[in-house]
Structure formats: C-alpha cells, structure tokens
Protein backbone atom coordinates (compact mmCIF):
# COMPACT_ATOMS: atom_id res chain seq x y z
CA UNK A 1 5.45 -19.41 -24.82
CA UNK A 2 5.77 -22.92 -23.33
CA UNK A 3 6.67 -23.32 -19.96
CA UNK A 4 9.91 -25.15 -21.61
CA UNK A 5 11.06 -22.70 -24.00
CA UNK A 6 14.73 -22.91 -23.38
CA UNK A 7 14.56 -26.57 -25.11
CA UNK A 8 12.30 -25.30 -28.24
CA UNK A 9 14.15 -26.51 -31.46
CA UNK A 10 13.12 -24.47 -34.14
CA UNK A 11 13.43 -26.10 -37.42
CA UNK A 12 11.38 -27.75 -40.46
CA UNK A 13 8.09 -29.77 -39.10
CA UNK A 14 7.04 -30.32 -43.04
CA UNK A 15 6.44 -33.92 -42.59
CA UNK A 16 4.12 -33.36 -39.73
CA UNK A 17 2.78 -30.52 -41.19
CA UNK A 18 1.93 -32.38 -44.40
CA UNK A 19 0.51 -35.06 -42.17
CA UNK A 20 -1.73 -32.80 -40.66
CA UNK A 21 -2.84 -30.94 -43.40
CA UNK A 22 -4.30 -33.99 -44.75
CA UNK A 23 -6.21 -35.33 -41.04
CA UNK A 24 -7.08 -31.53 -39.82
CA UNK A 25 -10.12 -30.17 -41.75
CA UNK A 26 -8.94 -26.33 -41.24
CA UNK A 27 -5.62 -27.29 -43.31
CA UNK A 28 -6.85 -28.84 -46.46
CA UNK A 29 -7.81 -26.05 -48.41
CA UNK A 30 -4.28 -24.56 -47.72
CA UNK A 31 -1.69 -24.87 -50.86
CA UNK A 32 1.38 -26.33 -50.73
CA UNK A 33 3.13 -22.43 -50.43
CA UNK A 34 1.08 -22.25 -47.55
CA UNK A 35 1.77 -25.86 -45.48
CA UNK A 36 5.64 -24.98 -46.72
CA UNK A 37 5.53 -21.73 -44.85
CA UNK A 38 3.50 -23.40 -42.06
CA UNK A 39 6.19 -25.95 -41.80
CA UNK A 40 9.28 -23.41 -41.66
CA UNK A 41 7.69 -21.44 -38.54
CA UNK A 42 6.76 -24.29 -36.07
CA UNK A 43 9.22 -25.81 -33.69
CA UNK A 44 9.37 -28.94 -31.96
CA UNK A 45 9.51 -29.47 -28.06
CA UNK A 46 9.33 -32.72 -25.44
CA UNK A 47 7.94 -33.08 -22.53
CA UNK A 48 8.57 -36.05 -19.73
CA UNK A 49 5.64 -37.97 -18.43
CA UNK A 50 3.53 -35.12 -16.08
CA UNK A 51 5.25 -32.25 -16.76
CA UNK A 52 3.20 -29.44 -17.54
CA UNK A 53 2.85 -28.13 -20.91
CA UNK A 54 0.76 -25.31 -19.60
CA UNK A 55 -0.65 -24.03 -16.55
CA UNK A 56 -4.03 -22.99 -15.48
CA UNK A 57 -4.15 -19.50 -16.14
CA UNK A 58 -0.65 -18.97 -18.11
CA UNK A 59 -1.37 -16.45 -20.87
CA UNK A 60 0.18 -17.79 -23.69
CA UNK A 61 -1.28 -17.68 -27.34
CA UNK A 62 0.58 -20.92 -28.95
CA UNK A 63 -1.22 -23.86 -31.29
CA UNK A 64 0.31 -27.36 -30.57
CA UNK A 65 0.39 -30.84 -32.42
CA UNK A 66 0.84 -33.91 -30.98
CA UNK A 67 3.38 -35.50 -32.76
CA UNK A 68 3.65 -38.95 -30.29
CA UNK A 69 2.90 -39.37 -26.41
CA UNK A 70 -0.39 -38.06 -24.80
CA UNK A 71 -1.75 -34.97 -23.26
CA UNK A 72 -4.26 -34.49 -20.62
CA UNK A 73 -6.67 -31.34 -19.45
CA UNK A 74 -7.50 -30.64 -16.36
CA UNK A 75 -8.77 -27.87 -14.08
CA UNK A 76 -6.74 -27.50 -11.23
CA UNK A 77 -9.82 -25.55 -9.51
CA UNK A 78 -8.99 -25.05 -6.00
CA UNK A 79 -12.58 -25.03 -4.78
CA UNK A 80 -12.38 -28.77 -6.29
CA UNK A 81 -9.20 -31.67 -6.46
CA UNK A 82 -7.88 -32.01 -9.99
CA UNK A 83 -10.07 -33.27 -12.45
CA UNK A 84 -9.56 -34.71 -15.88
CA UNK A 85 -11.08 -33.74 -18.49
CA UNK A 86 -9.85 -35.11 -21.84
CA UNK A 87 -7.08 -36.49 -23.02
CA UNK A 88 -5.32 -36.15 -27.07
CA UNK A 89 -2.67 -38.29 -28.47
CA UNK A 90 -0.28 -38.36 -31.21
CA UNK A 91 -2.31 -36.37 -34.61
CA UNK A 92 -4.40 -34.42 -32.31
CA UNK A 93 -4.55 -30.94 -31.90
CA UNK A 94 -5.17 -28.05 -29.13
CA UNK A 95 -4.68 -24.22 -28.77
CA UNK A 96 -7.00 -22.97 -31.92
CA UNK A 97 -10.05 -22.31 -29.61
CA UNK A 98 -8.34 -19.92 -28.09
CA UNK A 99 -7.20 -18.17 -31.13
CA UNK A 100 -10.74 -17.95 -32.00
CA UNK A 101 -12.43 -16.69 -28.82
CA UNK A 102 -9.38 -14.23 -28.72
CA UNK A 103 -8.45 -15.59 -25.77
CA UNK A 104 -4.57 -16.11 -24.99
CA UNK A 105 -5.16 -16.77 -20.77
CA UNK A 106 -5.62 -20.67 -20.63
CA UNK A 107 -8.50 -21.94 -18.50
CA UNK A 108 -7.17 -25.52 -18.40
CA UNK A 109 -3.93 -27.28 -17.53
CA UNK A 110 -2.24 -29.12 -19.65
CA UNK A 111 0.21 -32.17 -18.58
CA UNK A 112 1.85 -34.86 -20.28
CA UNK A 113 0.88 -38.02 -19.36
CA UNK A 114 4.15 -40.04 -21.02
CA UNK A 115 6.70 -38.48 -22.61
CA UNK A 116 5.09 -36.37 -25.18
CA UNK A 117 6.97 -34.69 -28.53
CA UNK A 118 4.61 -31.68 -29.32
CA UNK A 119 4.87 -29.24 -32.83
CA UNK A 120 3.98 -25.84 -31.59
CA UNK A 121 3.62 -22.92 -33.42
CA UNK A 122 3.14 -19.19 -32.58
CA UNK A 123 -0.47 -18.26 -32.70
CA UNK A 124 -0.14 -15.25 -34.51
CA UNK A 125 1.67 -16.52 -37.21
CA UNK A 126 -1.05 -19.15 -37.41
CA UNK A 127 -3.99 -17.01 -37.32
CA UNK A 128 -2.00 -15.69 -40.85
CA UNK A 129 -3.23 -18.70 -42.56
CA UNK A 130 -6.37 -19.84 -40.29
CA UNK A 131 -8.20 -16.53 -41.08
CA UNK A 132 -8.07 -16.70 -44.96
CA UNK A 133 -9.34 -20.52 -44.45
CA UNK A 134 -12.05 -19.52 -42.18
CA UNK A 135 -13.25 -16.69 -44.38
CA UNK A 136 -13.66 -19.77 -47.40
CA UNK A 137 -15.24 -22.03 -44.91
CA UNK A 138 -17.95 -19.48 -44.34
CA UNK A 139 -18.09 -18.59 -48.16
CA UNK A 140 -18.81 -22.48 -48.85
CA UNK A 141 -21.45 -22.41 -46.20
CA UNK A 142 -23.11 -19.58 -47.09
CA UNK A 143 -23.23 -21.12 -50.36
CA UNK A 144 -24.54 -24.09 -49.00
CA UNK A 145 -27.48 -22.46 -46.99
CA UNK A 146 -28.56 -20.57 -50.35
CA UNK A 147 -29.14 -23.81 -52.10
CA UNK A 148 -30.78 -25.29 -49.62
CA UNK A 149 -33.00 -22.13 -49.26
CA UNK A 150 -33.84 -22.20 -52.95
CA UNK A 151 -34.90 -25.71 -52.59
C-alpha cells in the first residue's frame, strides 16, 4: 500500500477512469462493464509537494494515475546523491511495469513534486482486467505478423 494509506478515500474514480480509458492504449479494448468495475475498486489519495509516494525498495504492488500535480523518480542510490530520472504529470501513469515483470519491490522512489492527487488501484485487482487485454493484444499481433509473413 501507499506510504499514506490512512488518508486513502475509497470511492467511484469513473470519470478518471473513463478519461483514461480513452488516453491509455491498454484500456481501450475494455467494455464499459469493465471501466465500471475498474472505476468502483480504485481510490483516490494526495500527496503535498515532496512527500514520498513510495520509497526505494518498499514492496508494494499498486498501479497509480495522476489525476493533477506531478511526480518524480529517482534512485536514492547511496553509492551516488539522488538523481532524477523522469518526471509524469496529471493523465500519466506508473506501477504496470511492475505488474508485468512480477515484481512488487520498487527500484525507484517516487516523490511529489507539488501537491499531487493520485487514483491508485490494487494491482491484483488490476492484473484481473490487464491480463485478458494483453492476451488480445498479442492475438492482434500475431495476426498482424501472419499477414505480413504471407506477403
């Protein structure tokens, strides 16, 4: 979970939800059952500028949205000073890669860089609908390299 999970408000993030389903190329073969069930398990939690949102190392298994502020990454390598290395704002997206390399132990840190509103949503619950996706993304491009092969 979140470093600030006392302040998590669960409730309905449809709008952002159908926001991102539209800008997020993973979403938009989803129905509408599915971005309606989407919406009804994320929650919705704020962050003041440079608090962390996660730390180096936390295990944690959680996909956020940015929903308005700015987040930063950074490795807080002690062999090296802090360095930066990318930032997302507001309709942006991070936590998936981890979800596909199975990993739940984050190699970054993340930290708000203004106050920052984030959708989150439990990766396990999201894996429920970013599997069947995948599986039709690799379908398609199966497809795809057939055709071309046949050319």
């Amino acid at each position: 979970m979140p470093l600030k999970e006392k302040s998590m408000h669960y409730h309905n993030c449809g709008t952002i939800v159908q926001v991102f389903s539209k800008t997020i190329g993973l979403f938009h073969s989803l129905t509408d059952d599915e971005i309606k069930e989407i919406s009804m398990n994320c929650s919705e939690i704020s962050f003041k500028e440079n608090e962390f949102v996660i730390n180096q190392g936390q295990k944690e298994k959680t996909v956020y949205f940015v929903k308005t502020g700015s987040v930063i990454f950074k490795s807080t390598n002690s062999e090296i000073s802090s360095s930066f290395i990318q930032v997302l704002r507001a309709g942006e997206y991070f936590g998936i890669k981890g979800l596909f390399l199975n990993q739940n132990q984050h190699g970054l840190s993340v930290q708000a860089l203004e106050n920052t509103n984030l959708y989150c949503m439990n990766g396990d619950k999201f894996e429920k609908y970013l599997v069947p996706v995948l599986v039709r993304f690799k379908f398609i491009h199966e497809q795809y390299e057939l055709l071309l092969n046949s050319m």
